[in-house]
PDB file of N, CA and C in Angstrom:
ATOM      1  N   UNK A   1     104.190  48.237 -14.038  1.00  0.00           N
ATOM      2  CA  UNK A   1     103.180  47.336 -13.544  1.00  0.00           C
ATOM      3  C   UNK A   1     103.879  46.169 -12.860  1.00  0.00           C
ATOM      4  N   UNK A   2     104.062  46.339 -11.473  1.00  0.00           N
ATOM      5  CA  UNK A   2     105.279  44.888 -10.810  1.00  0.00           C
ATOM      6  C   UNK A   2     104.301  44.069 -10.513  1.00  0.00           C
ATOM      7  N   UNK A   3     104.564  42.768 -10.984  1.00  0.00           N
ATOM      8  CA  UNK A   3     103.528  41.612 -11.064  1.00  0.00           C
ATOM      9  C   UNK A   3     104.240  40.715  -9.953  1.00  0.00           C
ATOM     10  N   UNK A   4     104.013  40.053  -9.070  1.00  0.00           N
ATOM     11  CA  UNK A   4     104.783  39.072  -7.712  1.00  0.00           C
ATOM     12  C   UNK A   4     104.617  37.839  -9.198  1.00  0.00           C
ATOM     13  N   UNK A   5     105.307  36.954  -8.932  1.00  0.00           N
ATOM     14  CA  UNK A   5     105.351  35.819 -10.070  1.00  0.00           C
ATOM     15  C   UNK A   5     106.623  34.757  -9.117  1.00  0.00           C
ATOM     16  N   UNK A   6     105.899  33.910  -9.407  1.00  0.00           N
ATOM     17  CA  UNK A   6     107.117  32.578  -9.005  1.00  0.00           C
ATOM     18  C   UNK A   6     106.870  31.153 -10.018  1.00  0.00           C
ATOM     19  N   UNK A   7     108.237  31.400 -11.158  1.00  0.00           N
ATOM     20  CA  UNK A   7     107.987  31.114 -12.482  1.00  0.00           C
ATOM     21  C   UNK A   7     108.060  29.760 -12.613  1.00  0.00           C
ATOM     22  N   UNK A   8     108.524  28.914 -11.680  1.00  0.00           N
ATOM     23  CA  UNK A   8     108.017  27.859 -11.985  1.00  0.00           C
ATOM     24  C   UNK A   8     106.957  27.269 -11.526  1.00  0.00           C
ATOM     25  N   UNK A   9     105.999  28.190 -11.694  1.00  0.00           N
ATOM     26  CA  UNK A   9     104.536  27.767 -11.519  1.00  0.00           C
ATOM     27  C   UNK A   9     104.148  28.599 -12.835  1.00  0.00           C
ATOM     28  N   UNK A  10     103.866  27.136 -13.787  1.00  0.00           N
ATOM     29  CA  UNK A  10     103.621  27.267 -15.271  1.00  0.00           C
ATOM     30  C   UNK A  10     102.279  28.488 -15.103  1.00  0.00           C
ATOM     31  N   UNK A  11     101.056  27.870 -14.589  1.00  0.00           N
ATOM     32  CA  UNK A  11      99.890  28.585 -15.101  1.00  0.00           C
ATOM     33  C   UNK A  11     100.467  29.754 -14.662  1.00  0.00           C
ATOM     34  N   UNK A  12     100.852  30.439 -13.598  1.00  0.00           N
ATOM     35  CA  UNK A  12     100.996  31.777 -12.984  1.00  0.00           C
ATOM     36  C   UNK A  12     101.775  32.289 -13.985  1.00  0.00           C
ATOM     37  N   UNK A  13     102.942  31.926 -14.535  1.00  0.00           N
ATOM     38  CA  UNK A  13     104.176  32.669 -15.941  1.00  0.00           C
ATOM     39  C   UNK A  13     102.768  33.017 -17.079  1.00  0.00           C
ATOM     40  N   UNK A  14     101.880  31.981 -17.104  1.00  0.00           N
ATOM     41  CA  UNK A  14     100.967  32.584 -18.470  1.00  0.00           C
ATOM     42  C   UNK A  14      99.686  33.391 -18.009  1.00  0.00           C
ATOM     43  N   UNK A  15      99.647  33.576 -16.626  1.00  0.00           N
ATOM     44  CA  UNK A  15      98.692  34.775 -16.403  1.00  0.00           C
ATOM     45  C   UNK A  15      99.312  35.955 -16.019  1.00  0.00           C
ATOM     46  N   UNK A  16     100.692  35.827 -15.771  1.00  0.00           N
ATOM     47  CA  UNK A  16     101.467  36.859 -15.587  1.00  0.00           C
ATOM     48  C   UNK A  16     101.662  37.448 -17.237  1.00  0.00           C
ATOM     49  N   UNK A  17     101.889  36.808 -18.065  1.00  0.00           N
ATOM     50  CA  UNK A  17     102.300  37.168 -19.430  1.00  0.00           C
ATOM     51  C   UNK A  17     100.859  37.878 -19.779  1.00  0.00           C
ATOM     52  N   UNK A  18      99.689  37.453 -19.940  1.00  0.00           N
ATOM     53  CA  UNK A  18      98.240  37.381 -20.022  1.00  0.00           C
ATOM     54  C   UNK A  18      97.629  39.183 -19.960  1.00  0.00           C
ATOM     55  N   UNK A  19      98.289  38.992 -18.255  1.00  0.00           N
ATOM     56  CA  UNK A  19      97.742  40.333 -17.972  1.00  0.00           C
ATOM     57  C   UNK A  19      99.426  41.136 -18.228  1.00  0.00           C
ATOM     58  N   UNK A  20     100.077  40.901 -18.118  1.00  0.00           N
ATOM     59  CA  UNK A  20     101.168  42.292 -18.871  1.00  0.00           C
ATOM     60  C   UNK A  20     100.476  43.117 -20.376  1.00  0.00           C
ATOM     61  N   UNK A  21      99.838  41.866 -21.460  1.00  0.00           N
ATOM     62  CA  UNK A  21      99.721  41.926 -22.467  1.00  0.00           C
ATOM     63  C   UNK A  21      98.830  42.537 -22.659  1.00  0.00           C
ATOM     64  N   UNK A  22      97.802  42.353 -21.702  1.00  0.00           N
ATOM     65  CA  UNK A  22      96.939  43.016 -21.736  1.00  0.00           C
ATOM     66  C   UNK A  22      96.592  44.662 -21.245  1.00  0.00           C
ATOM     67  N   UNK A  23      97.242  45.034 -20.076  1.00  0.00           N
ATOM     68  CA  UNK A  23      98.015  46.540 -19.974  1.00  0.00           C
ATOM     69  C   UNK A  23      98.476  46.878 -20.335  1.00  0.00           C
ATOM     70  N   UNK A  24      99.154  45.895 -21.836  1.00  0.00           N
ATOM     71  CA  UNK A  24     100.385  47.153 -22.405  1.00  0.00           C
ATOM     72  C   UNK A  24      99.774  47.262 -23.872  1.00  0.00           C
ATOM     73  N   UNK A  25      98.832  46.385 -24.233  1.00  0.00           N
ATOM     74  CA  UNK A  25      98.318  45.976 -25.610  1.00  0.00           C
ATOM     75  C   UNK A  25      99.556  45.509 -26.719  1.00  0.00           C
ATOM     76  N   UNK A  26     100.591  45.092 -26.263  1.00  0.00           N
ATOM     77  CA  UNK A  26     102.226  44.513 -26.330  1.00  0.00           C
ATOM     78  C   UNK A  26     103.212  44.288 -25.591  1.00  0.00           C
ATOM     79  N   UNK A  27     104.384  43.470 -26.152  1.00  0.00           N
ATOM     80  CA  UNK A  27     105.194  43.008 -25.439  1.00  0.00           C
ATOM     81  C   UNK A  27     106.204  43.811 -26.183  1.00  0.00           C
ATOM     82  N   UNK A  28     107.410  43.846 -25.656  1.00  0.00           N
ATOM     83  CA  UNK A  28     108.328  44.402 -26.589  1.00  0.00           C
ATOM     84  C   UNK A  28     109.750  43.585 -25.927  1.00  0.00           C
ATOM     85  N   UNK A  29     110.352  43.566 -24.905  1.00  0.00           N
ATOM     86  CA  UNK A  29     111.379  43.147 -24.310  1.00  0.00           C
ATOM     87  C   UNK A  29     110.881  42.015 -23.186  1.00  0.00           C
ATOM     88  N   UNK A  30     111.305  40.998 -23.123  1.00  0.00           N
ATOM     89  CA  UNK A  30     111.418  40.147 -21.693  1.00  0.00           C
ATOM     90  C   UNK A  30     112.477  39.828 -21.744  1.00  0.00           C
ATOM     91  N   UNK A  31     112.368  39.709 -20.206  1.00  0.00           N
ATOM     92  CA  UNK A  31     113.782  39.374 -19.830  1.00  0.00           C
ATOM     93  C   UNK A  31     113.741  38.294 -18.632  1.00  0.00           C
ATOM     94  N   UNK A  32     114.260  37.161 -19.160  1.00  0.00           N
ATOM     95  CA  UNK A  32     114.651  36.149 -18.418  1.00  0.00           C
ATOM     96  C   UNK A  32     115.766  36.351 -17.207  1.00  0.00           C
ATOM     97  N   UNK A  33     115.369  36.671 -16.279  1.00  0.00           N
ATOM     98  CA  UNK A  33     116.445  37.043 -14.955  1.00  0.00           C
ATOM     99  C   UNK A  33     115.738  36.154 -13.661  1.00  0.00           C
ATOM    100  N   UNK A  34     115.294  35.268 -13.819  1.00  0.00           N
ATOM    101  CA  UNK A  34     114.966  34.291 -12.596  1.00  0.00           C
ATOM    102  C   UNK A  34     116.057  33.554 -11.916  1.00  0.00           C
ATOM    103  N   UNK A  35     116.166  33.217 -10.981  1.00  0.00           N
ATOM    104  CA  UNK A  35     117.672  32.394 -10.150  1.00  0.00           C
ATOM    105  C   UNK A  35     117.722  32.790  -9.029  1.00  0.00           C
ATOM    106  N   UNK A  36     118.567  31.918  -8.246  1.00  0.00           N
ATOM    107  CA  UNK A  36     119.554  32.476  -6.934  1.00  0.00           C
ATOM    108  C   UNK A  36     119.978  30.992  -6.643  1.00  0.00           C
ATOM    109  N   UNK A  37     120.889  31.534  -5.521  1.00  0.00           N
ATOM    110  CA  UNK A  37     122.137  30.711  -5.399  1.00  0.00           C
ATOM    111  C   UNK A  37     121.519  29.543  -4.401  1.00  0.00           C
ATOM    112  N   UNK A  38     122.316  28.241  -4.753  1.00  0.00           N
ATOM    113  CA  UNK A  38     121.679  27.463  -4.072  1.00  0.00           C
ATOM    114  C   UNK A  38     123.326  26.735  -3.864  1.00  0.00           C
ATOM    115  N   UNK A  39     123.865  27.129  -2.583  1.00  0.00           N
ATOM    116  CA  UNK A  39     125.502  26.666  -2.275  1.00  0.00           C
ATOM    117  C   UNK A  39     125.296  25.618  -0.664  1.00  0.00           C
ATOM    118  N   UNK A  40     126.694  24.836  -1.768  1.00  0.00           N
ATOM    119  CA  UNK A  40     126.795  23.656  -0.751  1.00  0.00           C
ATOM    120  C   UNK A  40     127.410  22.516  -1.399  1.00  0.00           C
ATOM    121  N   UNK A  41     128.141  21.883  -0.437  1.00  0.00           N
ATOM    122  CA  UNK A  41     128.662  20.943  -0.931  1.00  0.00           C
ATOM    123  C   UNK A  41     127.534  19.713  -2.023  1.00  0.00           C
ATOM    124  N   UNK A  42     128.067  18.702  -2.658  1.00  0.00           N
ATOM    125  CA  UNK A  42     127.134  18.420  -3.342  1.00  0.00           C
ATOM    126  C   UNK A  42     126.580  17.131  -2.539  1.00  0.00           C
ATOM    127  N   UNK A  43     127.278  16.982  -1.685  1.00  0.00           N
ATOM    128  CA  UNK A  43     126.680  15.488  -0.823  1.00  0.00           C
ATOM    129  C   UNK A  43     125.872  16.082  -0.057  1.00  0.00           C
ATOM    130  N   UNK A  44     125.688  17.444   0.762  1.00  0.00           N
ATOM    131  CA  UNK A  44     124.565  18.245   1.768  1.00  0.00           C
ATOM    132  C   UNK A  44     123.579  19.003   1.169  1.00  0.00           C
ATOM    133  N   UNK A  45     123.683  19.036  -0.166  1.00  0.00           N
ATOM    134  CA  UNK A  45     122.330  19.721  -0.960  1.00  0.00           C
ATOM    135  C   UNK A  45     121.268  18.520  -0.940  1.00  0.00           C
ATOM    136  N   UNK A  46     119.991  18.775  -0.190  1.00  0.00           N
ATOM    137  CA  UNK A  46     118.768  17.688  -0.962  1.00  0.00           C
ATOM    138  C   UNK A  46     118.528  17.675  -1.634  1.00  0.00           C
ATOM    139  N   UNK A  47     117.656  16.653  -2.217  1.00  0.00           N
ATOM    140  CA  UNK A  47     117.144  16.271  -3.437  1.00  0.00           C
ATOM    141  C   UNK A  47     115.926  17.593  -4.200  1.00  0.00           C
ATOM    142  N   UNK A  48     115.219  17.782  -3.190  1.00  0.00           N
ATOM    143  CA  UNK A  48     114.107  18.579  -2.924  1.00  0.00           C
ATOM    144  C   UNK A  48     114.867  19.977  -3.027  1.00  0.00           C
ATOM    145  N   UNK A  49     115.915  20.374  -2.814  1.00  0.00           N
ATOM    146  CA  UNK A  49     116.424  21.988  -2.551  1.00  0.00           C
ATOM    147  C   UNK A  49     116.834  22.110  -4.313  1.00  0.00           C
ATOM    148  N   UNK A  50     117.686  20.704  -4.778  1.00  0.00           N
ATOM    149  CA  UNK A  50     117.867  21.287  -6.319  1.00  0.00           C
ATOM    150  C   UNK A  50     117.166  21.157  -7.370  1.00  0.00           C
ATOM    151  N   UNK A  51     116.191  20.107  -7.069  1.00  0.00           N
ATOM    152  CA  UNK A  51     114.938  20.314  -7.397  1.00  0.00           C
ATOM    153  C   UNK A  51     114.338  21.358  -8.170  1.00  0.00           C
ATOM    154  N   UNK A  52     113.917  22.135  -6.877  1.00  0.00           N
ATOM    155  CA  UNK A  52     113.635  23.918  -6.694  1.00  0.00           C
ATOM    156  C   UNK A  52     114.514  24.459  -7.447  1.00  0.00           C
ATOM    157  N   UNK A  53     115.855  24.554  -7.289  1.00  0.00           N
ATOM    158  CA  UNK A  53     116.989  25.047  -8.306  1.00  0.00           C
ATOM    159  C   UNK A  53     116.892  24.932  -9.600  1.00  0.00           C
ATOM    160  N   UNK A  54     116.020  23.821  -9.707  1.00  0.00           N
ATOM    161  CA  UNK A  54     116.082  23.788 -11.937  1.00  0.00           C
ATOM    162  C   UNK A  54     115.085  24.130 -12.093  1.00  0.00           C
ATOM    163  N   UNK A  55     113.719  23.939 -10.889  1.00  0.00           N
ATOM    164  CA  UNK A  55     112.402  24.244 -11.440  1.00  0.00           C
ATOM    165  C   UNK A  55     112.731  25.816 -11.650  1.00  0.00           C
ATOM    166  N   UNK A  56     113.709  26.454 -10.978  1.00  0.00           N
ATOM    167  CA  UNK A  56     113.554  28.177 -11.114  1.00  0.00           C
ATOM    168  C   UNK A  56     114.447  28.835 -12.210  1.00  0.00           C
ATOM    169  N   UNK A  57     115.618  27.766 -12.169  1.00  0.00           N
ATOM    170  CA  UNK A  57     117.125  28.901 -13.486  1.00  0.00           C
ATOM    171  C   UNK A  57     116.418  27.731 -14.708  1.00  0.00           C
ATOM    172  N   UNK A  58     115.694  26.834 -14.703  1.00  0.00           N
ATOM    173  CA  UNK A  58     115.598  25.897 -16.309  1.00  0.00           C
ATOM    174  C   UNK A  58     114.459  25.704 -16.758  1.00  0.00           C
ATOM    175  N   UNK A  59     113.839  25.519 -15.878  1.00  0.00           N
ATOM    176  CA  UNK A  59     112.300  25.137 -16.620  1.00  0.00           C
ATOM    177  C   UNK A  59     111.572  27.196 -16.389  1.00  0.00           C
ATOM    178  N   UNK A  60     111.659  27.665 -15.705  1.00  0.00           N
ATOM    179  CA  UNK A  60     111.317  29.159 -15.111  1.00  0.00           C
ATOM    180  C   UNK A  60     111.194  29.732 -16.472  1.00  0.00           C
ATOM    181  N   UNK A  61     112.352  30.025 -17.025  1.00  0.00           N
ATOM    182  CA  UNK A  61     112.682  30.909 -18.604  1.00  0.00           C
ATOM    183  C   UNK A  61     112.668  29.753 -19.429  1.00  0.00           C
ATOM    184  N   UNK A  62     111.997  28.579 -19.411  1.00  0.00           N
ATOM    185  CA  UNK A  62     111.269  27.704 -20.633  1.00  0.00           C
ATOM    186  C   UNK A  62     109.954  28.161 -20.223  1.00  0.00           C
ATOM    187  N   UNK A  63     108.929  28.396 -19.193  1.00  0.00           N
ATOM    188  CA  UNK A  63     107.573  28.886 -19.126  1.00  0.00           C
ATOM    189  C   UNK A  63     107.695  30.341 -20.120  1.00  0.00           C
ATOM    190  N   UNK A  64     107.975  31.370 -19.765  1.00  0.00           N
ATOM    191  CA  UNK A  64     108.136  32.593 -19.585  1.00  0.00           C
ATOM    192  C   UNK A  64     108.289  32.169 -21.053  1.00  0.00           C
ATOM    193  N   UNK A  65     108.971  31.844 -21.831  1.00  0.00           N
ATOM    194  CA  UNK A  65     109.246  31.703 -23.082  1.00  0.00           C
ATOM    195  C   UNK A  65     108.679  30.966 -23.822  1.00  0.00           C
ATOM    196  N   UNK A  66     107.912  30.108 -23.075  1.00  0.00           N
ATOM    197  CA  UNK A  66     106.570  29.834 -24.107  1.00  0.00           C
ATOM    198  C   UNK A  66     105.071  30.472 -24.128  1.00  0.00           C
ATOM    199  N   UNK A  67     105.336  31.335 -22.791  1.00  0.00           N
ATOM    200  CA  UNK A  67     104.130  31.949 -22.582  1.00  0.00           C
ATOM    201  C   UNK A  67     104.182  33.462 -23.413  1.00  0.00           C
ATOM    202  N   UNK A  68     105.577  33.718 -23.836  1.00  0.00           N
ATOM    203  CA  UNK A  68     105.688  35.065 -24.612  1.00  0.00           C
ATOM    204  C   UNK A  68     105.821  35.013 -26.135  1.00  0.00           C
ATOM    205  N   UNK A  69     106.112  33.761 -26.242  1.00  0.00           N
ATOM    206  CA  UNK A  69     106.472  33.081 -28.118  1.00  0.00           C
ATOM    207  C   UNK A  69     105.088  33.441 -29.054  1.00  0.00           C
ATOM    208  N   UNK A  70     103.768  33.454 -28.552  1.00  0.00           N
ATOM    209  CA  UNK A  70     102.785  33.554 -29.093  1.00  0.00           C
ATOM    210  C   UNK A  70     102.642  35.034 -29.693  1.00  0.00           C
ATOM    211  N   UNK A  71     102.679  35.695 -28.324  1.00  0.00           N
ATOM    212  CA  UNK A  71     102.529  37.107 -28.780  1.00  0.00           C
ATOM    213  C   UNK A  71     103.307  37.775 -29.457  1.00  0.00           C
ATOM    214  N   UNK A  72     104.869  37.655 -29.208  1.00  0.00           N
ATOM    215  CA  UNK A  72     106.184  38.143 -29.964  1.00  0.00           C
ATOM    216  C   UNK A  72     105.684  38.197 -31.828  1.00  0.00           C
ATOM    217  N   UNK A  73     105.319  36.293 -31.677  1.00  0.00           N
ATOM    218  CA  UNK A  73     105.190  35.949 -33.107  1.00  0.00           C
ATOM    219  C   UNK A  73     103.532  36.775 -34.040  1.00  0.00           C
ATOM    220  N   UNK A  74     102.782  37.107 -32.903  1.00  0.00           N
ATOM    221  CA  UNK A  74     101.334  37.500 -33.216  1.00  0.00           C
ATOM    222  C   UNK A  74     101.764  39.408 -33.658  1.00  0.00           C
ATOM    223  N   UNK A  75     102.723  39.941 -33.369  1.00  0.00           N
ATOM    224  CA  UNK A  75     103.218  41.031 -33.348  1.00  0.00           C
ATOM    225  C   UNK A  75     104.467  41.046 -34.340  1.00  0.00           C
ATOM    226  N   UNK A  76     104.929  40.197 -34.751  1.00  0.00           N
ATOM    227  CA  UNK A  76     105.756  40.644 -35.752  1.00  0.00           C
ATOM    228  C   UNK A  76     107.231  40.972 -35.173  1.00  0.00           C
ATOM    229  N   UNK A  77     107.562  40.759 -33.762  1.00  0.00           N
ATOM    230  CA  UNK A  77     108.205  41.349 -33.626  1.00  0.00           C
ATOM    231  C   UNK A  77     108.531  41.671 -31.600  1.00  0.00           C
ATOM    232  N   UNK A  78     109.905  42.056 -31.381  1.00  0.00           N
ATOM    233  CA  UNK A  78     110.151  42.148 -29.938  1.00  0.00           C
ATOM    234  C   UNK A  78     111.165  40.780 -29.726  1.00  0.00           C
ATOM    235  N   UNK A  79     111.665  41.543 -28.585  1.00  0.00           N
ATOM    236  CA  UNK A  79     112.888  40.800 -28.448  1.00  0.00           C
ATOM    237  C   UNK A  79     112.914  40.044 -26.428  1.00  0.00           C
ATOM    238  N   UNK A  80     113.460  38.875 -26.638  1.00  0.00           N
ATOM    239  CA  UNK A  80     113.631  37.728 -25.190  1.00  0.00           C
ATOM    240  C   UNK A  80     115.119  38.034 -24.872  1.00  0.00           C
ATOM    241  N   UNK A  81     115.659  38.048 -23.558  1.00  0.00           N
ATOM    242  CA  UNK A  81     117.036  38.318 -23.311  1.00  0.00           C
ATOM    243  C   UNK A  81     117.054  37.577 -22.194  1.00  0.00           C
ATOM    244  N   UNK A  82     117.872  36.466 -22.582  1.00  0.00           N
ATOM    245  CA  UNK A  82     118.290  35.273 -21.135  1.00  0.00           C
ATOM    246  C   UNK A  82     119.513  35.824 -20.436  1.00  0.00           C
ATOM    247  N   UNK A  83     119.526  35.715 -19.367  1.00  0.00           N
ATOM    248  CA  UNK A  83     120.083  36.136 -18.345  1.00  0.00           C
ATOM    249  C   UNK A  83     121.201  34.836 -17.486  1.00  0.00           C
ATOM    250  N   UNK A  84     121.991  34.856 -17.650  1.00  0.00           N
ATOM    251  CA  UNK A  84     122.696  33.565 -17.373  1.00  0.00           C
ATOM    252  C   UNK A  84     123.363  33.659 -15.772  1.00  0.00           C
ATOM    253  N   UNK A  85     124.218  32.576 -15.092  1.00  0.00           N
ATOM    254  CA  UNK A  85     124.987  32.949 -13.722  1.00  0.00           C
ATOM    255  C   UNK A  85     126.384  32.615 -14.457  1.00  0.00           C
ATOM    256  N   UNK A  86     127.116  33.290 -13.421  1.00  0.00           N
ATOM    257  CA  UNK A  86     128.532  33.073 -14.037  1.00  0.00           C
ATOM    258  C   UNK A  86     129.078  31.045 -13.336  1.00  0.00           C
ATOM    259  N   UNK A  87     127.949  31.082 -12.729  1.00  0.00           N
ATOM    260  CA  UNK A  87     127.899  29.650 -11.928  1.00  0.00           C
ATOM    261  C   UNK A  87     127.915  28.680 -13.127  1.00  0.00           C
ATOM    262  N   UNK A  88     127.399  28.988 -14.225  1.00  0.00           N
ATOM    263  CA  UNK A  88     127.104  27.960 -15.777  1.00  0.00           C
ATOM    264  C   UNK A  88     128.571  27.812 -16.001  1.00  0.00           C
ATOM    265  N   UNK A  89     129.555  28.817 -16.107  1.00  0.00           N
ATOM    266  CA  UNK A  89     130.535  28.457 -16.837  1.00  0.00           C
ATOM    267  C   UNK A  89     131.521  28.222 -16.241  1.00  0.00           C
ATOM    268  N   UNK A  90     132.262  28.717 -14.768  1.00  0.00           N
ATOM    269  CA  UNK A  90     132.644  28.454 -13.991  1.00  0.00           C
ATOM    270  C   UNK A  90     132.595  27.757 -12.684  1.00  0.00           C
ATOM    271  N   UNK A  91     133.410  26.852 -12.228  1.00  0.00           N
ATOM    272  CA  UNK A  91     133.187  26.331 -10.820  1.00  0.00           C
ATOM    273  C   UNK A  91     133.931  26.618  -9.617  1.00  0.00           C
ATOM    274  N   UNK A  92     133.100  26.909  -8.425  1.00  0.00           N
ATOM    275  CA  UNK A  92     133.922  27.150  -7.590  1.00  0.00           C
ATOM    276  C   UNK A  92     134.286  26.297  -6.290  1.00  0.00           C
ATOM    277  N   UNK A  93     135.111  26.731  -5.833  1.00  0.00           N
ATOM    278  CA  UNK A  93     136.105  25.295  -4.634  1.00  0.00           C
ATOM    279  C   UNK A  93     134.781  24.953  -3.753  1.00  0.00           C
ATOM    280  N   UNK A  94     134.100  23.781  -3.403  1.00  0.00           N
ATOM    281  CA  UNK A  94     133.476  23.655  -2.092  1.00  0.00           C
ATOM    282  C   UNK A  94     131.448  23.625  -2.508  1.00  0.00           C
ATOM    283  N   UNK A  95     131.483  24.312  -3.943  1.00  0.00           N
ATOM    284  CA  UNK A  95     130.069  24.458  -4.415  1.00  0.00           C
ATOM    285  C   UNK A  95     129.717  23.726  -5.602  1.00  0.00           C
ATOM    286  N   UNK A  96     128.690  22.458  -5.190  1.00  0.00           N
ATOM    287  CA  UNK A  96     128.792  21.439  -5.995  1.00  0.00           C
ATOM    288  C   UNK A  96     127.479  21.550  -6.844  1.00  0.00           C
ATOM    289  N   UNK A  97     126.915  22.962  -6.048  1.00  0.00           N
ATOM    290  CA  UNK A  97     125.673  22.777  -6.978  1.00  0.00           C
ATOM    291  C   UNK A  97     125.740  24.646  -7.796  1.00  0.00           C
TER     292      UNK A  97
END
């Protein structure tokens, strides 16, 4: 069932969750895989571009994960899997964001 979703738009993550739940009559796995690259020095990135950048890798899989916490817990059960960039732990020459 491919649902279009753009997760940091809170209400849409809980009608996306809403109606999954409701076609599947459960949840069993989510998976937090929201992101993409947002490169550039850190003085030529706007304010407004990284913005967008946290509303999608930070607050994105905080919606998604509060919109799935109910049901997980209403079920007894099922599992969340965050999805990380290798950008968190490493830095690279020239990319400040």
């Amino acid at each position: 069932m491919p649902l279009a979703l753009d997760v940091s738009d809170r209400e849409a993550v809980f009608a996306a969750v809403a109606a999954a739940h409701e076609a599947f009559g459960r949840l069993d796995v989510v998976v937090n895989n929201a992101g993409y690259g947002l490169f550039g020095a850190i003085e030529e990135v706007g304010t407004e571009q990284f913005r967008q950048q946290l509303e999608v890798s930070v607050l994105g899989p905080f919606h998604v994960t509060q919109a799935v916490l109910p049901v997980l817990r209403e079920q007894g059960h099922g599992h969340i899997t965050q999805i990380s960039s290798i950008g968190g732990v490493v830095a690279f020459p020239l990319l400040g964001t």
